[in-house]
PDB file of N, CA and C in Angstrom:
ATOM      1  N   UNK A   1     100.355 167.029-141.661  1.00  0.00           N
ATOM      2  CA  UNK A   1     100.944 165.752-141.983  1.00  0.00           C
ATOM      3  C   UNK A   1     102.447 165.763-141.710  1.00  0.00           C
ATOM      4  N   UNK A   2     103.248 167.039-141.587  1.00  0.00           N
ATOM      5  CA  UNK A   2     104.536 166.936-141.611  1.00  0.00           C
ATOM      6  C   UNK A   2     104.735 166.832-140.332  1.00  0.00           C
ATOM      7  N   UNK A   3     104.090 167.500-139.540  1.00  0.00           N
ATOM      8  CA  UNK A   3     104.187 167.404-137.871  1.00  0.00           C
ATOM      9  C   UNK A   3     103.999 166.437-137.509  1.00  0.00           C
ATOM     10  N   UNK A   4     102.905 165.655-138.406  1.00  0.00           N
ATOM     11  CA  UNK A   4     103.260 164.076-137.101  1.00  0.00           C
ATOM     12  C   UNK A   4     103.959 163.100-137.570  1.00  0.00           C
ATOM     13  N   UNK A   5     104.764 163.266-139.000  1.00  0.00           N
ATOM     14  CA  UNK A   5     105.849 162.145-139.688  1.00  0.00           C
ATOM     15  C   UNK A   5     107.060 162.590-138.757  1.00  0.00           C
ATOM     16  N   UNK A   6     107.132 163.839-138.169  1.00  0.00           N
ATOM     17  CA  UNK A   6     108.230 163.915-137.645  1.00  0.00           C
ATOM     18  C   UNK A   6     108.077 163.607-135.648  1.00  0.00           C
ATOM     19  N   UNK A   7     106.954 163.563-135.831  1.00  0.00           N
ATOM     20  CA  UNK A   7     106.616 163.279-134.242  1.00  0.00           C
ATOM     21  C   UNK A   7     106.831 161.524-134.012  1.00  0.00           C
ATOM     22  N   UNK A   8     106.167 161.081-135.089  1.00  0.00           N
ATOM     23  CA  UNK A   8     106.796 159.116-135.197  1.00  0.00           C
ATOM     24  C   UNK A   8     107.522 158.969-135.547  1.00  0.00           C
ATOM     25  N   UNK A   9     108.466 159.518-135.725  1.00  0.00           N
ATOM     26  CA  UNK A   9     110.144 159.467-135.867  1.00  0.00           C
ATOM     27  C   UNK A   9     111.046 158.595-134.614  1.00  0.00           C
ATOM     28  N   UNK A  10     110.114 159.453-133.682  1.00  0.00           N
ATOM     29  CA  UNK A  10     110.852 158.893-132.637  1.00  0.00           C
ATOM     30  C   UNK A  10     110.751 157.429-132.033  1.00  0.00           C
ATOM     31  N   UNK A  11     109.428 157.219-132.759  1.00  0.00           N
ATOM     32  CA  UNK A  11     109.467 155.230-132.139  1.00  0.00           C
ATOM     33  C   UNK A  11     110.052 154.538-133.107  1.00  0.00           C
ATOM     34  N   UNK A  12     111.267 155.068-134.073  1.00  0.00           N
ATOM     35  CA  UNK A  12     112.145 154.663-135.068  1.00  0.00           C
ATOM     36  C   UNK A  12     112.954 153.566-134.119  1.00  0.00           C
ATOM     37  N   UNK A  13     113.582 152.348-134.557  1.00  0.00           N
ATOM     38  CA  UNK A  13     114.265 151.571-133.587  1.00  0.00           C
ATOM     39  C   UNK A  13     115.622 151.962-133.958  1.00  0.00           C
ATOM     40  N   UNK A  14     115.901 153.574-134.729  1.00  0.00           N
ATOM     41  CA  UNK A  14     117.340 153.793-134.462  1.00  0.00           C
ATOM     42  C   UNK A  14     117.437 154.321-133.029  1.00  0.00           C
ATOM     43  N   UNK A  15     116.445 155.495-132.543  1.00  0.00           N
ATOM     44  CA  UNK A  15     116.440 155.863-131.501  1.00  0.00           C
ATOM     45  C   UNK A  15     115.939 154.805-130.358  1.00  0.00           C
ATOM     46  N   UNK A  16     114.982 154.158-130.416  1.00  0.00           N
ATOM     47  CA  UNK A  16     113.892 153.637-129.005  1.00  0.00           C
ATOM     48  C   UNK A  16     114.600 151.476-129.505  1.00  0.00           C
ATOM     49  N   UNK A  17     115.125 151.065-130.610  1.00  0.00           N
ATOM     50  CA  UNK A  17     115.679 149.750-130.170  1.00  0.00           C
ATOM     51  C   UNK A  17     116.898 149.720-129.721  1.00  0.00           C
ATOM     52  N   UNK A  18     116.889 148.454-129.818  1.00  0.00           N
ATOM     53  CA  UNK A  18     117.884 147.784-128.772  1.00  0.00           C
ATOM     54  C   UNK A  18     119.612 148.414-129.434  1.00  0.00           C
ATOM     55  N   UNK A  19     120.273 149.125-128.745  1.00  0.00           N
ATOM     56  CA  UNK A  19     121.549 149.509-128.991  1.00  0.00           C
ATOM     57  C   UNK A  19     121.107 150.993-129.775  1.00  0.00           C
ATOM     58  N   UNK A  20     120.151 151.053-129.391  1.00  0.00           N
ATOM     59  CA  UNK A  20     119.608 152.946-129.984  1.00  0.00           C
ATOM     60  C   UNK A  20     120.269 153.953-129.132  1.00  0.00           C
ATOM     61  N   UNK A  21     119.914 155.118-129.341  1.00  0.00           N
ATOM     62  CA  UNK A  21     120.385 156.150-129.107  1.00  0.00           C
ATOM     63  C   UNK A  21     119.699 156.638-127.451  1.00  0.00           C
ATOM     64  N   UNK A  22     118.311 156.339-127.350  1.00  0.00           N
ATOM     65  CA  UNK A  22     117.827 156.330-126.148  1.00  0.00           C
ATOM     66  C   UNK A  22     118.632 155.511-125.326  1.00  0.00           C
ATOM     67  N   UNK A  23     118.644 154.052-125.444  1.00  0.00           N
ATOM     68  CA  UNK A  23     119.328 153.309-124.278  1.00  0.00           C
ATOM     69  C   UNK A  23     121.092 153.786-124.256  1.00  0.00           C
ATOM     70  N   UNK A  24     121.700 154.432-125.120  1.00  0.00           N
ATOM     71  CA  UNK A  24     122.779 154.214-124.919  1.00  0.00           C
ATOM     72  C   UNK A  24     122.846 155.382-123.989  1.00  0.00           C
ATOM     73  N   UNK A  25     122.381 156.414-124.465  1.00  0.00           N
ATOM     74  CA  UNK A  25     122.412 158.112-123.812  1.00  0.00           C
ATOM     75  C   UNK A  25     121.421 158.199-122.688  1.00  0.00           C
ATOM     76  N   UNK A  26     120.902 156.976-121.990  1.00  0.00           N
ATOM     77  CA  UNK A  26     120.674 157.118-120.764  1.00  0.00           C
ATOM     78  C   UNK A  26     121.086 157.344-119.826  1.00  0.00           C
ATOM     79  N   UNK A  27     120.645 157.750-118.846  1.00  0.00           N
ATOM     80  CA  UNK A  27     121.342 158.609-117.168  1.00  0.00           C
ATOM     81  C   UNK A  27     121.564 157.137-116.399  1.00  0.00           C
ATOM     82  N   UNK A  28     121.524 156.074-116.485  1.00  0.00           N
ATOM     83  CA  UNK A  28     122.169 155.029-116.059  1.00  0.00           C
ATOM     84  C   UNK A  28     123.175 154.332-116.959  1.00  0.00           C
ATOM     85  N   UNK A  29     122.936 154.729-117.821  1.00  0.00           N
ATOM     86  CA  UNK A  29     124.157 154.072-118.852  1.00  0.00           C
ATOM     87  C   UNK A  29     125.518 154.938-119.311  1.00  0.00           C
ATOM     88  N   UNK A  30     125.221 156.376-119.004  1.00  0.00           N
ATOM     89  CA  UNK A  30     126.375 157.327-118.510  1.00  0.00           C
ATOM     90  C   UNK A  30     127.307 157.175-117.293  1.00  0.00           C
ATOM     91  N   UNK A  31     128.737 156.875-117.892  1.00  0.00           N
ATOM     92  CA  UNK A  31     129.582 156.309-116.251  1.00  0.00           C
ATOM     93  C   UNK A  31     129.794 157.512-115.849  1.00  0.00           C
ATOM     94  N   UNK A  32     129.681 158.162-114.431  1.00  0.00           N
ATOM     95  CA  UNK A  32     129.752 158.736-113.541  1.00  0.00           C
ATOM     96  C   UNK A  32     128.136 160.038-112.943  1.00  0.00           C
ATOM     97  N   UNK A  33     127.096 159.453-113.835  1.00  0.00           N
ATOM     98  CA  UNK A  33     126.163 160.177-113.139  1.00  0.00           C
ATOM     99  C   UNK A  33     125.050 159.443-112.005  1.00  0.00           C
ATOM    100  N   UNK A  34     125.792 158.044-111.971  1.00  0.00           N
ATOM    101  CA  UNK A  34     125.032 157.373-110.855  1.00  0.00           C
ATOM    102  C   UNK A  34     126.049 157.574-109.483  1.00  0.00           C
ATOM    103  N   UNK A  35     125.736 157.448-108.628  1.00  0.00           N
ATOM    104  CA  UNK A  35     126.073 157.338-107.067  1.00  0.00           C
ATOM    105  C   UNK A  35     127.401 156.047-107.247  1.00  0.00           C
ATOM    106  N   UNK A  36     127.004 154.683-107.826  1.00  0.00           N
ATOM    107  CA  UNK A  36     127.702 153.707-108.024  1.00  0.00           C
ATOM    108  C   UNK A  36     128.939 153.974-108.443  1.00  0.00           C
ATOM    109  N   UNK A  37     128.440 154.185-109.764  1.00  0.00           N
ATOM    110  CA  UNK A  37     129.442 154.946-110.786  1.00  0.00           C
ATOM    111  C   UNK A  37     130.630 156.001-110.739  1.00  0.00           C
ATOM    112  N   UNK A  38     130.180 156.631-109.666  1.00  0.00           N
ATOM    113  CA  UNK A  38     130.848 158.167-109.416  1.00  0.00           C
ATOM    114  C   UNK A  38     132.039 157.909-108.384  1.00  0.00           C
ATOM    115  N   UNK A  39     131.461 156.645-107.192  1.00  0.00           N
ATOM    116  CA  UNK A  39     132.810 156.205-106.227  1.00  0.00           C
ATOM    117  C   UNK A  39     133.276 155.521-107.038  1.00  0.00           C
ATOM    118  N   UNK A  40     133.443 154.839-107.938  1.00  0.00           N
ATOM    119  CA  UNK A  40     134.004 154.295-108.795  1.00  0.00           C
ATOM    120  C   UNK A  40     135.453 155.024-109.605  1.00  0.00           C
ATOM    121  N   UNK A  41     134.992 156.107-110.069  1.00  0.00           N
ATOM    122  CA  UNK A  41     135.337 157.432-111.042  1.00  0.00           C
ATOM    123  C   UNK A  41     136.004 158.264-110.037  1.00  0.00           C
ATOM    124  N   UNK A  42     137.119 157.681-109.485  1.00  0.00           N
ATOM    125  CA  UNK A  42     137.025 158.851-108.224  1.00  0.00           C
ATOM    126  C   UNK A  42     137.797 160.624-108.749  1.00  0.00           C
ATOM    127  N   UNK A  43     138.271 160.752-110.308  1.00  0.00           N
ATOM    128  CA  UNK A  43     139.189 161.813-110.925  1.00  0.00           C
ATOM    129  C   UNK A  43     137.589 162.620-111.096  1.00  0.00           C
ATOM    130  N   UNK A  44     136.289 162.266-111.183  1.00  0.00           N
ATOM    131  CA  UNK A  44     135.245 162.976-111.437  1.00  0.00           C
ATOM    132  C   UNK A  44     134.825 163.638-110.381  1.00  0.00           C
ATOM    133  N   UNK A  45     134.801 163.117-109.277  1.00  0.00           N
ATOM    134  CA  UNK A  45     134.514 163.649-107.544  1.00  0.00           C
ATOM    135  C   UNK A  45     134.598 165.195-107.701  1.00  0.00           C
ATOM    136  N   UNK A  46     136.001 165.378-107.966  1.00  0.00           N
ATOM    137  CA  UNK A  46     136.229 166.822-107.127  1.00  0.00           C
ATOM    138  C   UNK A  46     135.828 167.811-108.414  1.00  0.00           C
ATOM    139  N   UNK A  47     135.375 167.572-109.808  1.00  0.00           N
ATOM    140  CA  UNK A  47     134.903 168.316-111.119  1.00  0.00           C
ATOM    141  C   UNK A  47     133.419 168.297-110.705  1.00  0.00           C
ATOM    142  N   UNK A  48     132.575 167.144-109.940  1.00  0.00           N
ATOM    143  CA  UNK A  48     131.333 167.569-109.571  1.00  0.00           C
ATOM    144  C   UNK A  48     131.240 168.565-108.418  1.00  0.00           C
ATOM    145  N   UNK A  49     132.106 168.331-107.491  1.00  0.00           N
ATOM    146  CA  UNK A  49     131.922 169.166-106.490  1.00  0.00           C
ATOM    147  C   UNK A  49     132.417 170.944-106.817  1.00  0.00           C
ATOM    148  N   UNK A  50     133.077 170.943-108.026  1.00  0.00           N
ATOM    149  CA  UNK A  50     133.572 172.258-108.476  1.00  0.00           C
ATOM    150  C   UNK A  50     132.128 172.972-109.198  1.00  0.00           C
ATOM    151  N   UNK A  51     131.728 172.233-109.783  1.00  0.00           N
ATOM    152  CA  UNK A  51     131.024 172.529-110.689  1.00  0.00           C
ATOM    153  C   UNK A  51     129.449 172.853-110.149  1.00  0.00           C
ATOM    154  N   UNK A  52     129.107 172.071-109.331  1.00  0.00           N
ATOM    155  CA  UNK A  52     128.065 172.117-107.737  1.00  0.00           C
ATOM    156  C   UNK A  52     128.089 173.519-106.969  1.00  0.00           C
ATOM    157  N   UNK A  53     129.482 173.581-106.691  1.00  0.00           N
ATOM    158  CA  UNK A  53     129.824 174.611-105.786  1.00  0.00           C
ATOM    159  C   UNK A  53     129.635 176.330-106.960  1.00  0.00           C
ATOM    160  N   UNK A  54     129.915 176.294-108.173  1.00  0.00           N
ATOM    161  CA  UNK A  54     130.153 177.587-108.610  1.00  0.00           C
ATOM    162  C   UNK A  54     128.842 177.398-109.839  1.00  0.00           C
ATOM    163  N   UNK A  55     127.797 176.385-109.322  1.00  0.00           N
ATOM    164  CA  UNK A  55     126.165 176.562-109.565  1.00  0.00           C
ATOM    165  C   UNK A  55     125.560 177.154-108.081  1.00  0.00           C
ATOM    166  N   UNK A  56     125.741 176.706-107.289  1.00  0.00           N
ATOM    167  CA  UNK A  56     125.153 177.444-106.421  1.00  0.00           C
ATOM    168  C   UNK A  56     125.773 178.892-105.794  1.00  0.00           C
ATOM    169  N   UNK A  57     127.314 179.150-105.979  1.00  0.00           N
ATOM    170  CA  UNK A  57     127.330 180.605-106.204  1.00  0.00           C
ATOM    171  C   UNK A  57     126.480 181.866-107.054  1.00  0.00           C
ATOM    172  N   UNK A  58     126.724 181.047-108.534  1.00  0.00           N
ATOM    173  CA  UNK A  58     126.156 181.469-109.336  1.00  0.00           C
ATOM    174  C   UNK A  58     124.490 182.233-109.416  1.00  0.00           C
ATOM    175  N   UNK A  59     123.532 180.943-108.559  1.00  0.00           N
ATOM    176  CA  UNK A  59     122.448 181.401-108.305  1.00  0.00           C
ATOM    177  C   UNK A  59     122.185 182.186-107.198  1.00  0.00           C
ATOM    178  N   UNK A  60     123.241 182.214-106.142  1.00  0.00           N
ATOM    179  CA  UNK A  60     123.086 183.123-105.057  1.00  0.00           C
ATOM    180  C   UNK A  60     123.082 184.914-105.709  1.00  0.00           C
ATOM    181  N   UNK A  61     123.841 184.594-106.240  1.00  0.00           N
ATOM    182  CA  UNK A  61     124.562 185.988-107.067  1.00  0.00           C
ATOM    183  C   UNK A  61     123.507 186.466-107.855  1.00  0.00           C
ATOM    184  N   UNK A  62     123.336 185.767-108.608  1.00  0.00           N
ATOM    185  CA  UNK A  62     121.818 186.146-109.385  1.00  0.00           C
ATOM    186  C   UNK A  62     120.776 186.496-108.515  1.00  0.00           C
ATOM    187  N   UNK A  63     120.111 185.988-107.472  1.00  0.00           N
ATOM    188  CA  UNK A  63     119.204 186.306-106.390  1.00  0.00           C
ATOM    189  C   UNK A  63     119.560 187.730-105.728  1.00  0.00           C
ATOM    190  N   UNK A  64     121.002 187.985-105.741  1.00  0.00           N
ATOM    191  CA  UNK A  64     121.643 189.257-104.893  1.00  0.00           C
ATOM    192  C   UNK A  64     121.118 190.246-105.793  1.00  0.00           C
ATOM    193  N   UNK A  65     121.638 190.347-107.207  1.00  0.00           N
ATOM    194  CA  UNK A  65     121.714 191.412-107.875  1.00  0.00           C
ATOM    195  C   UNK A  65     119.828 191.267-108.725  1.00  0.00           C
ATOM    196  N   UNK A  66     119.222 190.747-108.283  1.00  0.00           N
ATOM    197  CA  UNK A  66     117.755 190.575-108.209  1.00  0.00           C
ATOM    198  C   UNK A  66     117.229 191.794-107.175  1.00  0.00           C
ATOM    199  N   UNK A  67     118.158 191.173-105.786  1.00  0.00           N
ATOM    200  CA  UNK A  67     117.169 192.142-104.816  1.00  0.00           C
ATOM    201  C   UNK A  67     117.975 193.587-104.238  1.00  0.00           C
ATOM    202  N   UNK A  68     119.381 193.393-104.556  1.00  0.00           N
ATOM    203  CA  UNK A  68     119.719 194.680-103.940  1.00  0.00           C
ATOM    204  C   UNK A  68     120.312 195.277-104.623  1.00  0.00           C
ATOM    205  N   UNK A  69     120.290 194.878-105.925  1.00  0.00           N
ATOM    206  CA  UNK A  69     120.933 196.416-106.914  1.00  0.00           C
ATOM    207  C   UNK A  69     120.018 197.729-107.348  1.00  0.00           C
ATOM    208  N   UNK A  70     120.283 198.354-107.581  1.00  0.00           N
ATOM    209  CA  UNK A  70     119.499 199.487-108.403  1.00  0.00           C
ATOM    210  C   UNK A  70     119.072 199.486-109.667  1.00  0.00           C
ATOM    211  N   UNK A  71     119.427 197.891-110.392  1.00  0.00           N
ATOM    212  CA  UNK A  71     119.437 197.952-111.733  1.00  0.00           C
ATOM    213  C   UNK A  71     118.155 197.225-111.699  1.00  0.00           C
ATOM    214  N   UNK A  72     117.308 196.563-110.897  1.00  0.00           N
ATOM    215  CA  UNK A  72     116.509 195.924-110.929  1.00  0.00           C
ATOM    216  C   UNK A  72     115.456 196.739-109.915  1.00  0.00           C
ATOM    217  N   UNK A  73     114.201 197.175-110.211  1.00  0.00           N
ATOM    218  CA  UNK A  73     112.816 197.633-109.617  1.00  0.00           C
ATOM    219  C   UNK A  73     111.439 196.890-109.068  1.00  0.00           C
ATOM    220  N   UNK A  74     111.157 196.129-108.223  1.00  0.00           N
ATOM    221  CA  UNK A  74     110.342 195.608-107.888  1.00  0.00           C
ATOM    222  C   UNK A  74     109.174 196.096-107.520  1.00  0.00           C
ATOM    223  N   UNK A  75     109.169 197.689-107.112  1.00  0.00           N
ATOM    224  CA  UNK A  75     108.159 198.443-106.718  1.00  0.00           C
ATOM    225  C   UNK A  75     107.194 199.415-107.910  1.00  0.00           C
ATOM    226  N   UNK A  76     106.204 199.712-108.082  1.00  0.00           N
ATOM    227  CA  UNK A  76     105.218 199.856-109.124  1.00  0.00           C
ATOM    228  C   UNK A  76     104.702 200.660-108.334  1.00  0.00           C
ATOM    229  N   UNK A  77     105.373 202.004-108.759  1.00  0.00           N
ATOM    230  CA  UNK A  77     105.205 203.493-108.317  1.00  0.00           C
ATOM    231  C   UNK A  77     105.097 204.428-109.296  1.00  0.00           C
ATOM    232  N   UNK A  78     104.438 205.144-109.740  1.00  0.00           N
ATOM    233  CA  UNK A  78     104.555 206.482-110.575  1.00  0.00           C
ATOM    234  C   UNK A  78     105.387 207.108-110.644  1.00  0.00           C
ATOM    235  N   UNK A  79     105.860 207.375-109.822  1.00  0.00           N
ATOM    236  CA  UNK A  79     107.147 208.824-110.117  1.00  0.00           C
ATOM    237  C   UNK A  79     108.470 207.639-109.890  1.00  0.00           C
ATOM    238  N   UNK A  80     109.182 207.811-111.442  1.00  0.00           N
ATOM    239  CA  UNK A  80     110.338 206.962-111.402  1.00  0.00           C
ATOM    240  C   UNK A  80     111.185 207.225-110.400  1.00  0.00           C
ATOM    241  N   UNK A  81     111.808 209.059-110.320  1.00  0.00           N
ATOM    242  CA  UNK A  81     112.714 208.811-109.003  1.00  0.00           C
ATOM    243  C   UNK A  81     112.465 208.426-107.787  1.00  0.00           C
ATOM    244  N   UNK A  82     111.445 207.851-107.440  1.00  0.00           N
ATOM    245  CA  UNK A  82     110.943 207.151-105.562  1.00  0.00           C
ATOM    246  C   UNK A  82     111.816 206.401-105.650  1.00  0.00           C
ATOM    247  N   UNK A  83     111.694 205.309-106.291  1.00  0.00           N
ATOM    248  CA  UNK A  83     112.520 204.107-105.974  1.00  0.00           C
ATOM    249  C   UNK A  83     113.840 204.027-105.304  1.00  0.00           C
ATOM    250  N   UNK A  84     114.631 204.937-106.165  1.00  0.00           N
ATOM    251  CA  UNK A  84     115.906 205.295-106.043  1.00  0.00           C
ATOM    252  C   UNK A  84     115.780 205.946-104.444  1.00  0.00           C
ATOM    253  N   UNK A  85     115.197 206.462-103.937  1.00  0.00           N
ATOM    254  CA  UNK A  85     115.076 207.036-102.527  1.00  0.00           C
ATOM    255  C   UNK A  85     114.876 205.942-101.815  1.00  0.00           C
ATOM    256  N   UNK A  86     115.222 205.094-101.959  1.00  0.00           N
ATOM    257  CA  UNK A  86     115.679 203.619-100.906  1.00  0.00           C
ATOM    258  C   UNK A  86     117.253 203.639-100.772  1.00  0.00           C
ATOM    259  N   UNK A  87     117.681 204.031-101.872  1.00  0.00           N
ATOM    260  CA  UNK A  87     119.163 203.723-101.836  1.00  0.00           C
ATOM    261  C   UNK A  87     120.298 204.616-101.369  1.00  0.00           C
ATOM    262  N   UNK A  88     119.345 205.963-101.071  1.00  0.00           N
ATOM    263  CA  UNK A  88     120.480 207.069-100.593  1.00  0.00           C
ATOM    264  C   UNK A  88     120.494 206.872 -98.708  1.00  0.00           C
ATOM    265  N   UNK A  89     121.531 206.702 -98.224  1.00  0.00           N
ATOM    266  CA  UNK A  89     122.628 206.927 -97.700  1.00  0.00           C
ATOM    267  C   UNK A  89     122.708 205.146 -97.289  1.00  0.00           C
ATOM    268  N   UNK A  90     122.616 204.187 -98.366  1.00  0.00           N
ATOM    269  CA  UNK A  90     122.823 202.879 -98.011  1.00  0.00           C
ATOM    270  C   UNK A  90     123.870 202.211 -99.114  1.00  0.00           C
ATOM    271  N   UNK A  91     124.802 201.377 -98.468  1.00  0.00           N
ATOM    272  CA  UNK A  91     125.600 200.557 -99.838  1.00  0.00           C
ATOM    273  C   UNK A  91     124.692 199.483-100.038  1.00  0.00           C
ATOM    274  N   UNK A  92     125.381 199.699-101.497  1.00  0.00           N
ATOM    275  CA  UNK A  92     124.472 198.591-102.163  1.00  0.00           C
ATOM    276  C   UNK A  92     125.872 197.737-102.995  1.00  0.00           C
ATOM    277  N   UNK A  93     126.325 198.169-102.767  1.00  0.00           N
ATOM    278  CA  UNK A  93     128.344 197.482-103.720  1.00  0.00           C
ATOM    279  C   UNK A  93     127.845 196.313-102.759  1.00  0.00           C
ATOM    280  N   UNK A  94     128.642 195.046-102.845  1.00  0.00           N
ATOM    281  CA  UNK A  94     128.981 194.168-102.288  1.00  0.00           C
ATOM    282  C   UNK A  94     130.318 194.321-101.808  1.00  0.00           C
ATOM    283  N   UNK A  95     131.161 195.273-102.261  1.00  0.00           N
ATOM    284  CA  UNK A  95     132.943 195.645-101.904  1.00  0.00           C
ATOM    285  C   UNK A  95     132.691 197.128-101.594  1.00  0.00           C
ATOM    286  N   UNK A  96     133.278 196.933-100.403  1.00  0.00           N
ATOM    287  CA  UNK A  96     133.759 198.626-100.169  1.00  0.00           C
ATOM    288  C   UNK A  96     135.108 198.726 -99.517  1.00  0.00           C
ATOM    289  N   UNK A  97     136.312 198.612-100.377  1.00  0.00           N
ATOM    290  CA  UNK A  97     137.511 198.395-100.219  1.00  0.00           C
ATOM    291  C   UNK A  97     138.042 199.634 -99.766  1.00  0.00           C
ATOM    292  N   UNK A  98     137.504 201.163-100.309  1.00  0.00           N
ATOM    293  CA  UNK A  98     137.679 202.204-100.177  1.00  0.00           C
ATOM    294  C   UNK A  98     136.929 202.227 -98.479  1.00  0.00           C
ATOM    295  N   UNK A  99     136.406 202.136 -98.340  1.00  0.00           N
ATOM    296  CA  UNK A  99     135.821 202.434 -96.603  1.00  0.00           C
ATOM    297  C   UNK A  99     135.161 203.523 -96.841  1.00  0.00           C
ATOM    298  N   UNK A 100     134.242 203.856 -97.936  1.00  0.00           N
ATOM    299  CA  UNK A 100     133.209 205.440 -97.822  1.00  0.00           C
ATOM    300  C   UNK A 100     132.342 204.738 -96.827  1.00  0.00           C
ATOM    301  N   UNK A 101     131.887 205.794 -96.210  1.00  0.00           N
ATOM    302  CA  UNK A 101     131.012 205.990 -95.451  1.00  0.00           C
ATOM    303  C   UNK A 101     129.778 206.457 -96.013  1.00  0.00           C
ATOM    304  N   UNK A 102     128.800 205.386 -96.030  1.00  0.00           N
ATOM    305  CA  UNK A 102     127.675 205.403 -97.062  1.00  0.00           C
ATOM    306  C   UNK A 102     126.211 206.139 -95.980  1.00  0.00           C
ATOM    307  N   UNK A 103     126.482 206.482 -94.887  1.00  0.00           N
ATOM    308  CA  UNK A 103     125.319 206.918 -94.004  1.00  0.00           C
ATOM    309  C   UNK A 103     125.352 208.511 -94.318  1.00  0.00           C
ATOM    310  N   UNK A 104     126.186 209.020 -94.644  1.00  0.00           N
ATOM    311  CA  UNK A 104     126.387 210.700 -94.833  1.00  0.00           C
ATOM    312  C   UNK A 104     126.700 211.252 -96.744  1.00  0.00           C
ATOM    313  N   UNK A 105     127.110 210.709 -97.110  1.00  0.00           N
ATOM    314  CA  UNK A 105     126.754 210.287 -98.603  1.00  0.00           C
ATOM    315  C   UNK A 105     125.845 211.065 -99.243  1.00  0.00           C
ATOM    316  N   UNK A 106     124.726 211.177 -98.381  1.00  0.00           N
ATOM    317  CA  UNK A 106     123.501 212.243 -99.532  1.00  0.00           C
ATOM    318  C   UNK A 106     123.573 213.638 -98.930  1.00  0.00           C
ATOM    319  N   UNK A 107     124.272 214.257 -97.731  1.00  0.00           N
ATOM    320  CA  UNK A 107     124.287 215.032 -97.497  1.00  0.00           C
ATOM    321  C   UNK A 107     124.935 216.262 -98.257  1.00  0.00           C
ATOM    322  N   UNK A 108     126.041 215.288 -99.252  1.00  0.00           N
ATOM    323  CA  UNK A 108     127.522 216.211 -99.874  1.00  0.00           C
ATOM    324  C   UNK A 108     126.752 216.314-101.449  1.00  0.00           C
ATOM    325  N   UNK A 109     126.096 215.910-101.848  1.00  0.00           N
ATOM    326  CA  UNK A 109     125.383 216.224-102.852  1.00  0.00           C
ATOM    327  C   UNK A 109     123.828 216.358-103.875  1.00  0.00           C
ATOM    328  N   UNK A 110     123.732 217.028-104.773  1.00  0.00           N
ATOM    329  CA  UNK A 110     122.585 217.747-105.066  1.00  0.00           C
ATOM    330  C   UNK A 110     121.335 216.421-104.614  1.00  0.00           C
ATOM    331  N   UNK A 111     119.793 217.278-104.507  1.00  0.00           N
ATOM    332  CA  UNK A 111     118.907 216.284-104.718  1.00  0.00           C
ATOM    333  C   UNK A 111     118.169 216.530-105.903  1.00  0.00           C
ATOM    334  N   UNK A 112     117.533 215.681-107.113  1.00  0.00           N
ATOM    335  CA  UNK A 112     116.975 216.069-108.260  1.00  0.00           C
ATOM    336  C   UNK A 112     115.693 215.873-107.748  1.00  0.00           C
ATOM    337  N   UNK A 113     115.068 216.350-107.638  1.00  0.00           N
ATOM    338  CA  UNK A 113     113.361 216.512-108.377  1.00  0.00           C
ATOM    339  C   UNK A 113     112.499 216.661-109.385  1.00  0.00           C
TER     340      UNK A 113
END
C-alpha cells in the first residue's frame, strides 16, 4: 500500500498541472537547451561546446585505459602472469617524454616465473 500512495503521487497537479513542476522543468521550457534558444543565448555557445568537447575526451580516455593499460585484463587465462607477456618490450604510457626505448626493455631485466 505504501508503494503505490507514493507511485500516485505523481499525477498530483503540483507536479503534472498547469504551472507544475513537470511543465516548468521541461527540455523545451529550459532557455538554452533547444537549437532556437541556444542562437539566441549566444554567452552559452562556447560552455556547450567546452563541455561537449571534454565529454568526448573524457570517454575516449576511458576507452584507452579500458584497452591498453595493464590495469585492466580482458583475456581469461589460468596462469595470471600470461597476460602481462603482451606488454614486455611494448609502451603502454601514452607520454614518453624520456625517449626509453621500449623494444629492448626486457632484455636488461629479470624474468619471473
Amino acid at each position: 500500500m505504501f508503494i503505490s500512495k507514493v507511485l500516485n503521487a505523481v499525477d498530483h497537479p503540483y507536479i503534472t498541472g498547469k504551472g507544475g513542476r513537470k511543465a516548468n522543468n521541461g527540455v523545451g521550457s529550459m532557455q538554452g537547451l533547444t537549437i532556437k534558444s541556444l542562437k539566441h543565448h549566444v554567452a552559452l555557445q562556447p560552455l556547450f561546446v567546452i563541455i561537449g568537447a571534454g565529454m568526448i575526451f573524457v570517454g575516449a580516455y576511458i576507452g584507452r585505459l579500458a584497452s591498453k593499460t595493464t590495469d585492466v585484463n580482458w583475456r581469461k587465462t589460468k596462469d595470471p602472469s600470461e597476460p602481462m607477456r603482451y606488454y614486455e618490450n611494448r609502451q603502454f604510457k601514452m607520454l614518453n617524454p624520456a625517449g626509453v626505448d621500449y623494444s629492448h626493455l626486457s632484455d636488461i631485466r629479470p624474468k619471473y616465473e
